[in-house]
Protein backbone atom coordinates (compact mmCIF):
# COMPACT_ATOMS: atom_id res chain seq x y z
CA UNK A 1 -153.04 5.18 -4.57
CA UNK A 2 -152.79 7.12 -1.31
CA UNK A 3 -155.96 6.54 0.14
CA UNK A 4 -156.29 3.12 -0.77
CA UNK A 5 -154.32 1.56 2.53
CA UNK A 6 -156.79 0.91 4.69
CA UNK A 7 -154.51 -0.82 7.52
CA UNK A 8 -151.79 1.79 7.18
CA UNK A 9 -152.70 4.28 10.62
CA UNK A 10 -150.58 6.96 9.77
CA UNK A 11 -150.84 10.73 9.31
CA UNK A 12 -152.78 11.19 5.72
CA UNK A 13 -152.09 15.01 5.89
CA UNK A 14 -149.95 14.67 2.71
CA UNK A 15 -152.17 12.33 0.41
CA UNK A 16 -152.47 14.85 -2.15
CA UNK A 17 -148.89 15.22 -2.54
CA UNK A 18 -148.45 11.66 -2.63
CA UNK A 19 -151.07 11.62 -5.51
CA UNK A 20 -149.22 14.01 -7.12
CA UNK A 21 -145.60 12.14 -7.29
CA UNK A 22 -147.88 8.87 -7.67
CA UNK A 23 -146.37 6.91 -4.33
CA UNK A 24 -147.86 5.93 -1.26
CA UNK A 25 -148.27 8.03 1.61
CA UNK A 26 -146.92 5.53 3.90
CA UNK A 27 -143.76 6.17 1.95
CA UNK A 28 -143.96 10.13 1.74
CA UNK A 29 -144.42 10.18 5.36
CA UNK A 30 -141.26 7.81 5.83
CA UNK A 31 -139.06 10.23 3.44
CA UNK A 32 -140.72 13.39 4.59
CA UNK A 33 -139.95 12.41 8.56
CA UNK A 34 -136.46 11.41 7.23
CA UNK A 35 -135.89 14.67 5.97
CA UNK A 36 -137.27 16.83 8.77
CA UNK A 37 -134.76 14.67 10.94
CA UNK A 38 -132.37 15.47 8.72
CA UNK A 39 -132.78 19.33 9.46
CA UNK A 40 -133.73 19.02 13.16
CA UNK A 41 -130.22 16.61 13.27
CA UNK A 42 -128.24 20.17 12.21
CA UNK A 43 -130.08 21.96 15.09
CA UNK A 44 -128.97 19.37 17.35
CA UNK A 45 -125.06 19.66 16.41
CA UNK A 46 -125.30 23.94 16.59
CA UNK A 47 -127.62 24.61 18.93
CA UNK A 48 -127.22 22.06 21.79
CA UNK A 49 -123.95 20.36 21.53
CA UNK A 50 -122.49 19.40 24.66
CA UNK A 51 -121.58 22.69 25.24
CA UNK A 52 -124.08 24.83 24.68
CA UNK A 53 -126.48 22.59 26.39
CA UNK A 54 -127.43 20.09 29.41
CA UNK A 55 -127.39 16.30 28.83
CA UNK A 56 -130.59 16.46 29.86
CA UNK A 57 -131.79 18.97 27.72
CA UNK A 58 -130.02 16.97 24.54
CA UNK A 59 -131.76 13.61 26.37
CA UNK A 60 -135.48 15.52 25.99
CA UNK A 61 -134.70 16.74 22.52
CA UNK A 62 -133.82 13.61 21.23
CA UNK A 63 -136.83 12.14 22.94
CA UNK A 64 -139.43 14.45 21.90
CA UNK A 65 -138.73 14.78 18.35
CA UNK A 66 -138.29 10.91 18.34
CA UNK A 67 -142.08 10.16 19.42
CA UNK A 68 -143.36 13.52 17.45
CA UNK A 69 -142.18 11.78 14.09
CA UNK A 70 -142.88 8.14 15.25
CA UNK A 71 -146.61 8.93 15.87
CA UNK A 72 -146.62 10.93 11.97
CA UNK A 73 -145.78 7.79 11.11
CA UNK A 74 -147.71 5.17 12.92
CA UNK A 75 -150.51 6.81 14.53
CA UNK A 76 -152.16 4.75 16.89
CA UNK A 77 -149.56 1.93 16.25
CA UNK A 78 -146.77 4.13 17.86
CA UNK A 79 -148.58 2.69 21.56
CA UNK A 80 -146.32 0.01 20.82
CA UNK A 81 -143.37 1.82 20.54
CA UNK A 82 -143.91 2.99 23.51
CA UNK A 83 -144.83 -0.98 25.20
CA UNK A 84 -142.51 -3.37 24.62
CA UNK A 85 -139.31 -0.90 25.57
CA UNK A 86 -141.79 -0.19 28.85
CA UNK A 87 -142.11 -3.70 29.70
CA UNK A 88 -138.37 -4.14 29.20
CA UNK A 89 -137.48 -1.63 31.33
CA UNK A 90 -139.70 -2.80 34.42
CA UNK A 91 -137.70 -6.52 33.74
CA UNK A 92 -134.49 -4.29 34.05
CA UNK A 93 -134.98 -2.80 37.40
CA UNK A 94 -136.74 -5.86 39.08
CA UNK A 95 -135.04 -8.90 38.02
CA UNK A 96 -131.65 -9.74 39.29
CA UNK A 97 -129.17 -9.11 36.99
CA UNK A 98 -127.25 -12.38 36.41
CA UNK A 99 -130.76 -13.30 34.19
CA UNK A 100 -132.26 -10.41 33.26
CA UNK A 101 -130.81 -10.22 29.95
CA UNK A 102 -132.77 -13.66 29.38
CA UNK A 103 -136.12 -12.35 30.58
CA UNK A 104 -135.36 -9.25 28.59
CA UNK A 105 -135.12 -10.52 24.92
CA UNK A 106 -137.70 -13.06 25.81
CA UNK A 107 -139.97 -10.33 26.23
CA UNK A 108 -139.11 -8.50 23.78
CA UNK A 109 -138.71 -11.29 21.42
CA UNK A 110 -142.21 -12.68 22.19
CA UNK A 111 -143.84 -8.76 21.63
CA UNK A 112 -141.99 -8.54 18.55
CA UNK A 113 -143.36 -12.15 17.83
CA UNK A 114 -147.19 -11.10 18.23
CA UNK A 115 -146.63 -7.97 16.11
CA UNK A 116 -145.45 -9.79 13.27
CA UNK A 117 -148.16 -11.96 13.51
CA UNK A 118 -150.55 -9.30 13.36
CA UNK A 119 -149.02 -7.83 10.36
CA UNK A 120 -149.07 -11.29 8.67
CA UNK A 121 -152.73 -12.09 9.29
CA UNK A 122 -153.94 -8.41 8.31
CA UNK A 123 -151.58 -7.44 5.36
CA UNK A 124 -149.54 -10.51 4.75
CA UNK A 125 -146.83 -9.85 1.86
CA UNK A 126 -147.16 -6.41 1.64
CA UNK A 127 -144.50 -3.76 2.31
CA UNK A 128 -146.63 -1.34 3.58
CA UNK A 129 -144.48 0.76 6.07
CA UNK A 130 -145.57 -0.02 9.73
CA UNK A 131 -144.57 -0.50 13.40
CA UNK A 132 -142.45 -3.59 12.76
CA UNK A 133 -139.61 -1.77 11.15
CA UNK A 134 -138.75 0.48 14.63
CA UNK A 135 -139.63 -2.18 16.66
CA UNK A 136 -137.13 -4.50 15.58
CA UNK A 137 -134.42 -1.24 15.82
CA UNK A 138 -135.70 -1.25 19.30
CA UNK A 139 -135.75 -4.40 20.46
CA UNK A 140 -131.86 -4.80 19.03
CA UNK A 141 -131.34 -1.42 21.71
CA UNK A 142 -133.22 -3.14 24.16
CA UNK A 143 -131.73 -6.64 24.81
CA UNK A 144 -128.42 -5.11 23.89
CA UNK A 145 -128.88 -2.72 26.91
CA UNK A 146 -130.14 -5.85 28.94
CA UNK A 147 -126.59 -7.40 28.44
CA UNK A 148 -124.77 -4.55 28.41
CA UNK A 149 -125.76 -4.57 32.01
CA UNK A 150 -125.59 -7.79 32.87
CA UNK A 151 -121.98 -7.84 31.19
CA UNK A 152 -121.23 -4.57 33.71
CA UNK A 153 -122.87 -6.16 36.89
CA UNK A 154 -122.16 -9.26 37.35
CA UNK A 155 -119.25 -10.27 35.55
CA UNK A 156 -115.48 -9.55 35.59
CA UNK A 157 -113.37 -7.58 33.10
CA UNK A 158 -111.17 -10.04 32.01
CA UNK A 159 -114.25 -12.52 31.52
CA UNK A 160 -115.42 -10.05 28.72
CA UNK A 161 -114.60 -9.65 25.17
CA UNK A 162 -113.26 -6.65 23.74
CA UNK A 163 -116.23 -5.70 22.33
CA UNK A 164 -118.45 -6.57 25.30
CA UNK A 165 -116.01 -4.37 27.40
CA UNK A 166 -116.31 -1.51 25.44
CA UNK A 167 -120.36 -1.96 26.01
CA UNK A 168 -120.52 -3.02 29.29
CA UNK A 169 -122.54 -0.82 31.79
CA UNK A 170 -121.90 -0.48 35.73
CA UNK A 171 -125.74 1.27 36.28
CA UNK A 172 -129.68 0.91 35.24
CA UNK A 173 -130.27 3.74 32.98
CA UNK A 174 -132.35 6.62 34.58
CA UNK A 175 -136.16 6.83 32.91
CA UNK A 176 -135.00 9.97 30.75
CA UNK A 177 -131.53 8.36 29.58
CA UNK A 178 -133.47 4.68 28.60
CA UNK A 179 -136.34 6.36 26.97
CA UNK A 180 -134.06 9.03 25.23
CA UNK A 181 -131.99 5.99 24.10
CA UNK A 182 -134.66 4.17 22.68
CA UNK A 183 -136.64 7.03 21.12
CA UNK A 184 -133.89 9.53 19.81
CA UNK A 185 -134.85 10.56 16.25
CA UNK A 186 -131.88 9.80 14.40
CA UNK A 187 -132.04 6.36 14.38
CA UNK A 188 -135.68 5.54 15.17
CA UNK A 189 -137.11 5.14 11.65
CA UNK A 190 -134.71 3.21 10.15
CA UNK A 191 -131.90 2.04 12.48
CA UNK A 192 -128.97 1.31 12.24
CA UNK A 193 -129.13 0.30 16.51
CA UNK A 194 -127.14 2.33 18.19
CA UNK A 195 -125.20 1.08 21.24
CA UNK A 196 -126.26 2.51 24.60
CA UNK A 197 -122.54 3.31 25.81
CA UNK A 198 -122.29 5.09 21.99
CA UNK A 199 -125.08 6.97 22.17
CA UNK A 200 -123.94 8.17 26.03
CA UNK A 201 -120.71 9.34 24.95
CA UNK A 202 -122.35 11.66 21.97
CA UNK A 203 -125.05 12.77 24.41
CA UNK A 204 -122.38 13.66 27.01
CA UNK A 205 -119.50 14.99 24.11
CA UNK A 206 -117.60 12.45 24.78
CA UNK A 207 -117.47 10.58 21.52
CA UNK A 208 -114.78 12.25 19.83
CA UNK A 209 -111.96 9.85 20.09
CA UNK A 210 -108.99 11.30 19.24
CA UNK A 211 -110.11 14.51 18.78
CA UNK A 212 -108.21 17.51 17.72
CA UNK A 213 -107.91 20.34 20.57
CA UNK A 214 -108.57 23.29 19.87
CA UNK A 215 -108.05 25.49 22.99
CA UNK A 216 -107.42 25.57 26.77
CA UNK A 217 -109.81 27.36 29.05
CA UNK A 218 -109.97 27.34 33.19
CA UNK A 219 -113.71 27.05 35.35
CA UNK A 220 -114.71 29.07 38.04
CA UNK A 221 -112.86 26.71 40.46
CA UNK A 222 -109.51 26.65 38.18
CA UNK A 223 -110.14 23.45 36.90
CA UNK A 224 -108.78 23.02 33.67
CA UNK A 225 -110.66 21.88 31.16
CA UNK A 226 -110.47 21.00 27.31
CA UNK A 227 -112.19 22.28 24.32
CA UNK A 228 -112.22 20.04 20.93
CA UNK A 229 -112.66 21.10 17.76
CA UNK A 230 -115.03 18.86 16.35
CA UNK A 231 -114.92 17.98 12.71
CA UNK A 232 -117.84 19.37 10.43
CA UNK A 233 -119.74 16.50 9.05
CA UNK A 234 -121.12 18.68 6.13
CA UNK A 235 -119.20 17.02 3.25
CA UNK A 236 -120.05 13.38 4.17
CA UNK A 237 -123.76 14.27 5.10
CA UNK A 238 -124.49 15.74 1.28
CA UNK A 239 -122.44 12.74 0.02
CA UNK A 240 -124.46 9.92 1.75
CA UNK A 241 -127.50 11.94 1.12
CA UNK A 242 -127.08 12.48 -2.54
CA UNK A 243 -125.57 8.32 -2.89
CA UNK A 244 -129.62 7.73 -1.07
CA UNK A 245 -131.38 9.78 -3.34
CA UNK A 246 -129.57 8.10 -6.15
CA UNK A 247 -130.23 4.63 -4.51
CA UNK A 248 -133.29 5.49 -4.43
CA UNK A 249 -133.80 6.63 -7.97
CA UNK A 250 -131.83 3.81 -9.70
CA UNK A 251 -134.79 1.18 -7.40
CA UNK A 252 -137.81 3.62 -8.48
CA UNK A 253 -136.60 3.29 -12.01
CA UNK A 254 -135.89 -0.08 -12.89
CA UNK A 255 -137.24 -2.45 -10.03
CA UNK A 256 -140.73 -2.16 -11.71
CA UNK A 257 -139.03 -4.01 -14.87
CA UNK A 258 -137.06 -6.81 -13.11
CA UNK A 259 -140.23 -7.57 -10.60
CA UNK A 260 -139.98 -10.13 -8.02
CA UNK A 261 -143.28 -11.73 -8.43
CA UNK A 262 -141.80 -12.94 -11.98
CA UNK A 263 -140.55 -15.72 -10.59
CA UNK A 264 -143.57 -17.47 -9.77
CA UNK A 265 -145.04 -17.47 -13.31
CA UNK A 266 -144.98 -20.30 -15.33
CA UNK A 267 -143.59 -18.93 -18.16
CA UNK A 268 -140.93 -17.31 -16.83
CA UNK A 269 -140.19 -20.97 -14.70
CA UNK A 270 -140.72 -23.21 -18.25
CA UNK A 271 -139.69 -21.22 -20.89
CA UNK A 272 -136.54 -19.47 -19.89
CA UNK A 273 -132.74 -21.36 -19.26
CA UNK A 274 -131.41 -21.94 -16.05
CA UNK A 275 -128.78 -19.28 -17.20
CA UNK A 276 -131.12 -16.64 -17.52
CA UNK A 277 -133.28 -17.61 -14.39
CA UNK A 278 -129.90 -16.80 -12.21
CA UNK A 279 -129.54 -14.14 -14.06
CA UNK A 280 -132.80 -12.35 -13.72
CA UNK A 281 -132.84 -13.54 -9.88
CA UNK A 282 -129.32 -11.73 -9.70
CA UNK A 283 -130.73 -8.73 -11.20
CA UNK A 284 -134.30 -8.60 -9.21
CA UNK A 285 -132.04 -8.87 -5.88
CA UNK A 286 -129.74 -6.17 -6.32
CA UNK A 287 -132.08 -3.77 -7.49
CA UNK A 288 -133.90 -4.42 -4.16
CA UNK A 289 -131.07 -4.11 -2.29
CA UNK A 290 -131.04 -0.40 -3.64
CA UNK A 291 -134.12 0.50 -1.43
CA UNK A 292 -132.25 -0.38 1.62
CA UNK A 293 -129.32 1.55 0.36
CA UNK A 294 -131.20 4.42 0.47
CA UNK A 295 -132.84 4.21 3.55
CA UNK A 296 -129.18 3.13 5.44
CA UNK A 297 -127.52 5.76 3.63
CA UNK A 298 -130.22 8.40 4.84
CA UNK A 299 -130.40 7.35 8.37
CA UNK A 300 -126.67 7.42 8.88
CA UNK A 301 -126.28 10.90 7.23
CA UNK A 302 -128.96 12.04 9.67
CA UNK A 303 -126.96 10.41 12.29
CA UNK A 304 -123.59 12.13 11.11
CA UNK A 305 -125.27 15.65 10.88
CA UNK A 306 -126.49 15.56 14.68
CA UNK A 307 -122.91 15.20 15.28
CA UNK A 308 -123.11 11.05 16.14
CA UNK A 309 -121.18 8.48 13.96
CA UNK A 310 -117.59 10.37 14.37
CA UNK A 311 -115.07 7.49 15.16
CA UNK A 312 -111.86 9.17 15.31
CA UNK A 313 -109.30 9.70 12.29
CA UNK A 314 -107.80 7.40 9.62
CA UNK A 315 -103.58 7.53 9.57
CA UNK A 316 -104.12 10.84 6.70
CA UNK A 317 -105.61 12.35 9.37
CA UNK A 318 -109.11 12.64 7.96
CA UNK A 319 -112.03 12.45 10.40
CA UNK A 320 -113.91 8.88 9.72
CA UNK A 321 -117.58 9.13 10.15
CA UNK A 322 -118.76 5.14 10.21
CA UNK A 323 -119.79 4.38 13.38
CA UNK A 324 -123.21 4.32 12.49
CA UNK A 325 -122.81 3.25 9.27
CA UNK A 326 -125.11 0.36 8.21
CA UNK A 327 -124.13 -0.13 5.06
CA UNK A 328 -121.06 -0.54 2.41
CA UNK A 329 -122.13 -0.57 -0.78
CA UNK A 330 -118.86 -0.98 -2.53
CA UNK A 331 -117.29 -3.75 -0.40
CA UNK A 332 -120.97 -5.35 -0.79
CA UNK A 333 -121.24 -5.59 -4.68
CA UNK A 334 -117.52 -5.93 -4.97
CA UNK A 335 -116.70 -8.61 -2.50
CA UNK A 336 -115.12 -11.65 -3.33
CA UNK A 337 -116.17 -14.07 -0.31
CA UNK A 338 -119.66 -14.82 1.26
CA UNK A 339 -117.98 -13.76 4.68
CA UNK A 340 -116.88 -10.27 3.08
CA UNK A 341 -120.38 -9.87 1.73
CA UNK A 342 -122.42 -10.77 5.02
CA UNK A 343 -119.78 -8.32 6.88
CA UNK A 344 -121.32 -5.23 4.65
CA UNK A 345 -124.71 -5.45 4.88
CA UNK A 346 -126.32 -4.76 7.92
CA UNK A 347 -123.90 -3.99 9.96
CA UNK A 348 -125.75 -3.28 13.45
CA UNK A 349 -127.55 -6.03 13.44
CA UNK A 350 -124.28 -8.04 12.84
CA UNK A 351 -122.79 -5.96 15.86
CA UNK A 352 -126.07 -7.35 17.41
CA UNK A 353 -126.49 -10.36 16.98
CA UNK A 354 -122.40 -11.05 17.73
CA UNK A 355 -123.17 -9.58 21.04
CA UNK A 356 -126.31 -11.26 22.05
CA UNK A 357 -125.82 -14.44 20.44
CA UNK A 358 -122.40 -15.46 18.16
CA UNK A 359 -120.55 -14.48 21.59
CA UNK A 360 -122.02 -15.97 24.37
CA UNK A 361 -122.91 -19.34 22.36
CA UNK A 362 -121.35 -22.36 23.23
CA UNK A 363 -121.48 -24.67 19.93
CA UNK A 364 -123.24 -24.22 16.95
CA UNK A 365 -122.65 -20.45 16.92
CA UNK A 366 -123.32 -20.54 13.42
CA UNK A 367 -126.96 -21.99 13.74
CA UNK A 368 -128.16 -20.18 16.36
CA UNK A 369 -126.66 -16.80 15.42
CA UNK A 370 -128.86 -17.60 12.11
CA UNK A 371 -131.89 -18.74 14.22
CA UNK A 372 -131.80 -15.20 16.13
CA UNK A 373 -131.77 -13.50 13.17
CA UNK A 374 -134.57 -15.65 11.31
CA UNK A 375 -136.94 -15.40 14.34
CA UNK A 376 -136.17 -11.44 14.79
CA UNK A 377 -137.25 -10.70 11.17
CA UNK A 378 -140.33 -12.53 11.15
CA UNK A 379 -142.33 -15.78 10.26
CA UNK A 380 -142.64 -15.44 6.27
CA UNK A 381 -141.50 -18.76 5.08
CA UNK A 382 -139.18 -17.72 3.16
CA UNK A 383 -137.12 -15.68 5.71
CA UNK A 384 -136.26 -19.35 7.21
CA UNK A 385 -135.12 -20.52 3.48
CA UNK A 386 -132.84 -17.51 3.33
CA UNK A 387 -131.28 -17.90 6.70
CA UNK A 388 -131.33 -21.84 6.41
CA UNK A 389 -129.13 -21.44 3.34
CA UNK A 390 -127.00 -18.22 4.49
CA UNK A 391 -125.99 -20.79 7.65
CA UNK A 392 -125.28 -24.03 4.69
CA UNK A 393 -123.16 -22.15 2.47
CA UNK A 394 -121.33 -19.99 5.01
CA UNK A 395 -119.98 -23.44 6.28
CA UNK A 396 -119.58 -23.91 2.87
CA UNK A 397 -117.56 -20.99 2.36
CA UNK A 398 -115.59 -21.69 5.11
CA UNK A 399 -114.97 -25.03 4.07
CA UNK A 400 -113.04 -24.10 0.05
CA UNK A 401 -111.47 -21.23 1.64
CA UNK A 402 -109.63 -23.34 4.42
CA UNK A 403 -108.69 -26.20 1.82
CA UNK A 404 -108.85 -24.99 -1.87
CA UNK A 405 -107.90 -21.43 -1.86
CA UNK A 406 -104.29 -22.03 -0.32
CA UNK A 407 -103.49 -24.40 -3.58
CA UNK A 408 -104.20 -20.98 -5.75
CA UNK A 409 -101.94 -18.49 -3.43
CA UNK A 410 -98.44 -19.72 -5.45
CA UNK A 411 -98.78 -17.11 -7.68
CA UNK A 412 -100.20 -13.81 -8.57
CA UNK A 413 -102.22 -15.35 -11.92
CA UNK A 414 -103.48 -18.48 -10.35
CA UNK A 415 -104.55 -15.82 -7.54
CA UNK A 416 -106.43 -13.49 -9.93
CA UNK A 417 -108.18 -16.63 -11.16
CA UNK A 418 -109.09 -17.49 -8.02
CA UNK A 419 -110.50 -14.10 -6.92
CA UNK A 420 -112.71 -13.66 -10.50
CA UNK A 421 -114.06 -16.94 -9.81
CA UNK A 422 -115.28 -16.44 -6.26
CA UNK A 423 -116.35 -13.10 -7.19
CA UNK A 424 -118.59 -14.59 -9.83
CA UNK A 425 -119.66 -17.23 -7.69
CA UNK A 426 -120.36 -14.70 -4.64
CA UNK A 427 -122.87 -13.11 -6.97
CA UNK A 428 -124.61 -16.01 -7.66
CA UNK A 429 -124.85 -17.31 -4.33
CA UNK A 430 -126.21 -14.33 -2.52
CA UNK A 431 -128.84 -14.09 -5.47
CA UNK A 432 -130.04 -17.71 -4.96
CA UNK A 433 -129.73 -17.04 -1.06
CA UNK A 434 -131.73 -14.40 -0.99
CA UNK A 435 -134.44 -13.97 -3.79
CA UNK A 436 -136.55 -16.08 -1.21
CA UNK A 437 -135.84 -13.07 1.72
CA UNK A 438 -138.42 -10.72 -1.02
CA UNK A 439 -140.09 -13.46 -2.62
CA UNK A 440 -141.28 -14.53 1.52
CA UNK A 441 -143.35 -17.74 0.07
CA UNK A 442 -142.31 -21.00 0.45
CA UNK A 443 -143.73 -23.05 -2.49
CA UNK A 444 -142.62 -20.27 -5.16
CA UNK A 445 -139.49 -20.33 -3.60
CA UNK A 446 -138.80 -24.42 -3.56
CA UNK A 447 -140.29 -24.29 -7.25
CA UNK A 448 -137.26 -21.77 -8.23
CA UNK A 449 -134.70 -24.04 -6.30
CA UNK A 450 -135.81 -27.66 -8.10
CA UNK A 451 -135.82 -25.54 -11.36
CA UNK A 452 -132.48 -24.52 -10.84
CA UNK A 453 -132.12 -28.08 -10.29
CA UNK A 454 -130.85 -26.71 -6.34
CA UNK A 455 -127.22 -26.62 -8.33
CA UNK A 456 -125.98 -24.44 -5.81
CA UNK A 457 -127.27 -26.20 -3.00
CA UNK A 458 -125.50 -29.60 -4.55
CA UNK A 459 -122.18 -27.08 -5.12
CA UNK A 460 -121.95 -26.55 -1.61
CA UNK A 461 -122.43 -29.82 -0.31
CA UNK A 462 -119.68 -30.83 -2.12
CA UNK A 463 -117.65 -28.34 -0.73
CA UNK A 464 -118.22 -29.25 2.92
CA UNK A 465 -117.87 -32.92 2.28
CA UNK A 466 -114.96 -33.31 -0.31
CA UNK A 467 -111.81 -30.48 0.30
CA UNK A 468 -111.63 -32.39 3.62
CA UNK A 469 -110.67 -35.41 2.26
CA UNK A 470 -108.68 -35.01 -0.66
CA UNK A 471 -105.48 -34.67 1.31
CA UNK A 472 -103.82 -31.17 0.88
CA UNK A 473 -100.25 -31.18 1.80
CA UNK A 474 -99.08 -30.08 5.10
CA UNK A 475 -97.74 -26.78 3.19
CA UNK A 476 -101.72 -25.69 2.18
CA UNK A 477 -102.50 -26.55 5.63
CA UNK A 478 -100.13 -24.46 7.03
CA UNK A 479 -100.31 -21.35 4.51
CA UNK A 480 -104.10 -21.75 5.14
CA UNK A 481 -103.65 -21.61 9.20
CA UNK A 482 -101.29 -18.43 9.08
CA UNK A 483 -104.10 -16.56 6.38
CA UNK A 484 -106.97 -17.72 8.78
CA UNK A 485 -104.88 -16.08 11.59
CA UNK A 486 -103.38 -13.12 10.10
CA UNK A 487 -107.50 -12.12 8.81
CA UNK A 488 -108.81 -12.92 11.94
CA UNK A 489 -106.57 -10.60 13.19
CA UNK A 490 -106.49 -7.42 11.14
CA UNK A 491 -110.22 -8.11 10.96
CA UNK A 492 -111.41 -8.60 14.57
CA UNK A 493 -112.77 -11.72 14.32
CA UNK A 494 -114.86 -10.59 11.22
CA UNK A 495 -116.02 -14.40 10.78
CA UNK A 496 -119.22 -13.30 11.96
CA UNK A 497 -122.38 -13.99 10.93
CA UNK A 498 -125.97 -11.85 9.67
């Protein structure tokens, strides 16, 4: 099995262990480099916090174990690791700010572009690990950078949103800080993006909001200064790692029962109810979803044990360590709304593609925010049927929770009805919205809808075309305005999309 990949260029040093547990060596070399990051991460937070050590010398650390594991990985792919954020960075310092940004993701855009190509033509369908993963983590850091900087350059404060405020930067990276940035080990493998003014404030100590002092000392020149005690990340490190492994277990175990490819087989498409078709598509679904589980869970546990991800304290006082979390499993497989749901998973690239796109568009945020994020993951078919019907049934969504779900909020059991029901058809709908994100082919994929007779699809059309018009009372109208406002505002604008 390990020596069977002929397009996969990475390091092959481990093939007979990967014989031995039976799994490909592109994935032993992805969990292998995950772990030794995992252990080089602890160095990181002892041995060179901000303290101890020079930015500089965390910057080169960062760096160099970043490009050590990428080319274990990758091998002679890694060159491209190592191109597009090069290219990027000459667009940076030459073109004037006020449209760099533009010529920034269009460059890296159009790189990613080719590469997917390339993967398509050579190795289409397969899930052989290769250079496309980091390079989409990179060019998220990349074009967020780009208008990061424009935001900081050429615009005023108050023209900014709070987020792209807290982002905004005043100066062009040095060569070390952008390539320390875009290479730093934690978070090259398997993301989540990190945000350049983020990962500034870890390499500098600064990004331990609210920290809790610990004691006073004076400089050479009697300048007082400030030492924090920062919390141990110890406890929530071996709990995300052991929740991976366990993700990663539960997939390992059962996916090879519930297997995608089913779907496409007559048999399966003739001889089994529609009932049991959703049912097998909501079970083939969320045992992939397991696989990213474990790789989100991982990376943000490596992330937490070099010390980054701390984002202050919750009102018990307890340190919270999600700011590089990518992932909530819980509020994802529990969520009663498509909007809830969308909000879990993911969760840099929603930061992303808010900041880049869902922001800054004019109309149609919806659509384009969608488009982004269809064209940044690639050009399988049915990528575009996923992201096609994510955009349909979040207007959907939006649609029976402005006008139907105030008519259930006039008591506690018609309430409880409501929630069972959404939660029930949540589960359905991101099944049917996404089986065609794994499946990635087009005619299997519209085969499975007209069997399914597109129900859904027909469910949600009449959502966005009748609540409208049956004529709620002003009262549903107004409870309905003052729960759209009070979310919007104890969620910060969460409305946002993939």
């Amino acid at each position: 099995m390990a020596t069977t990949m002929d397009h996969y260029d990475g390091f092959r040093t481990f093939s007979w262990f990967a014989d031995f547990v039976g799994l490909p060596i592109d994935q032993v070399n992805f969990v292998l480099t995950q772990f030794t990051a995992l252990i080089l991460a602890g160095l990181f937070r002892s041995s060179l916090s901000p303290i101890a050590a020079t930015p500089a010398a965390r910057h080169v650390y960062g760096l160099i174990i970043g490009l050590a594991l990428g080319y274990f990985c990758f091998g002679r792919q890694a060159i491209h690791l190592a191109s597009l954020p090069a290219l990027c960075y000459v667009a940076m310092r030459t073109q004037n700010p006020r449209n760099m940004q533009r010529v920034v993701l269009a460059i890296a855009l159009i790189y990613l572009s080719c590469i997917h190509f390339q993967r398509q033509i050579y190795d289409y369908g397969s899930y052989t690990l290769d250079i496309t993963g980091p390079l989409m983590v990179i060019t998220q850091k990349v074009t967020s950078l780009a208008y990061s900087i424009h935001d900081g350059l050429t615009r005023r404060e108050e023209e900014l949103t709070p987020m792209q405020r807290h982002q905004a930067v005043q100066k062009i990276p040095t060569t070390l800080e952008y390539f320390s940035y875009i290479f730093h080990f934690q978070a090259l493998m398997a993301g989540p993006i990190i945000f350049y003014r983020d990962y500034m404030d870890f390499i500098y100590g600064h990004h331990l909001p609210g920290s809790k002092s610990l004691t006073i000392f004076y400089d050479k020149n009697s300048q007082e200064k400030e030492i924090v005690l920062e919390p141990s990340p110890t406890l929530v490190v071996v709990k995300k790692v052991v929740a991976s492994l366990a993700c990663a277990i539960v997939f390992i175990t059962f996916i090879s029962d519930f297997p995608i490819q089913r779907v496409k087989e007559d048999e399966f498409l003739k001889n089994t109810s529609m009932l049991y078709k959703m049912w097998y598509l909501m079970l083939t679904t969320m045992l992939s979803r397991f696989k990213y589980y474990h790789a989100w869970l991982f990376a943000d546990a490596i992330c937490n044990n070099s010390g980054l991800g701390f984002s202050g304290y919750d009102e018990r006082g307890k340190p919270k360590w999600d700011l590089t979390s990518n992932v909530d499993v819980y509020k994802f497989e529990t969520s009663l709304n498509l909007r809830d749901s969308i909000e879990s998973w993911n969760k840099g690239t929603n930061l992303w593609l808010r900041s880049i796109m869902y922001e800054r568009a004019g109309r149609n945020k919806v659509l384009f925010t969608y488009a982004l994020s269809a064209f940044w993951h690639g050009f399988y078919p049915g990528y575009y049927l996923t992201f096609a019907s994510g955009a349909f049934f979040t207007v959907a969504a939006r649609s029976v929770r402005r006008h139907i779900r105030p008519l259930f909020l006039e008591s506690q059991r018609k309430k409880t009805f409501y929630d069972i029901l959404t939660f029930i058809t949540t589960r359905i709908v991101m099944a049917y919205m996404t089986f065609s994100f794994i499946l990635l082919e087009f005619m299997p994929s519209i085969k499975v809808y007209l069997y399914l007779y597109m129900f859904p699809h027909l469910l949600g059309l009449i959502a966005i075309i009748l609540p409208p018009r049956l004529g709620l009372s002003k009262k549903a109208h107004k409870q309905s305005a003052e729960i759209d406002l009070s979310e919007t505002i104890s969620n910060g604008n969460a409305h946002k999309t993939m």
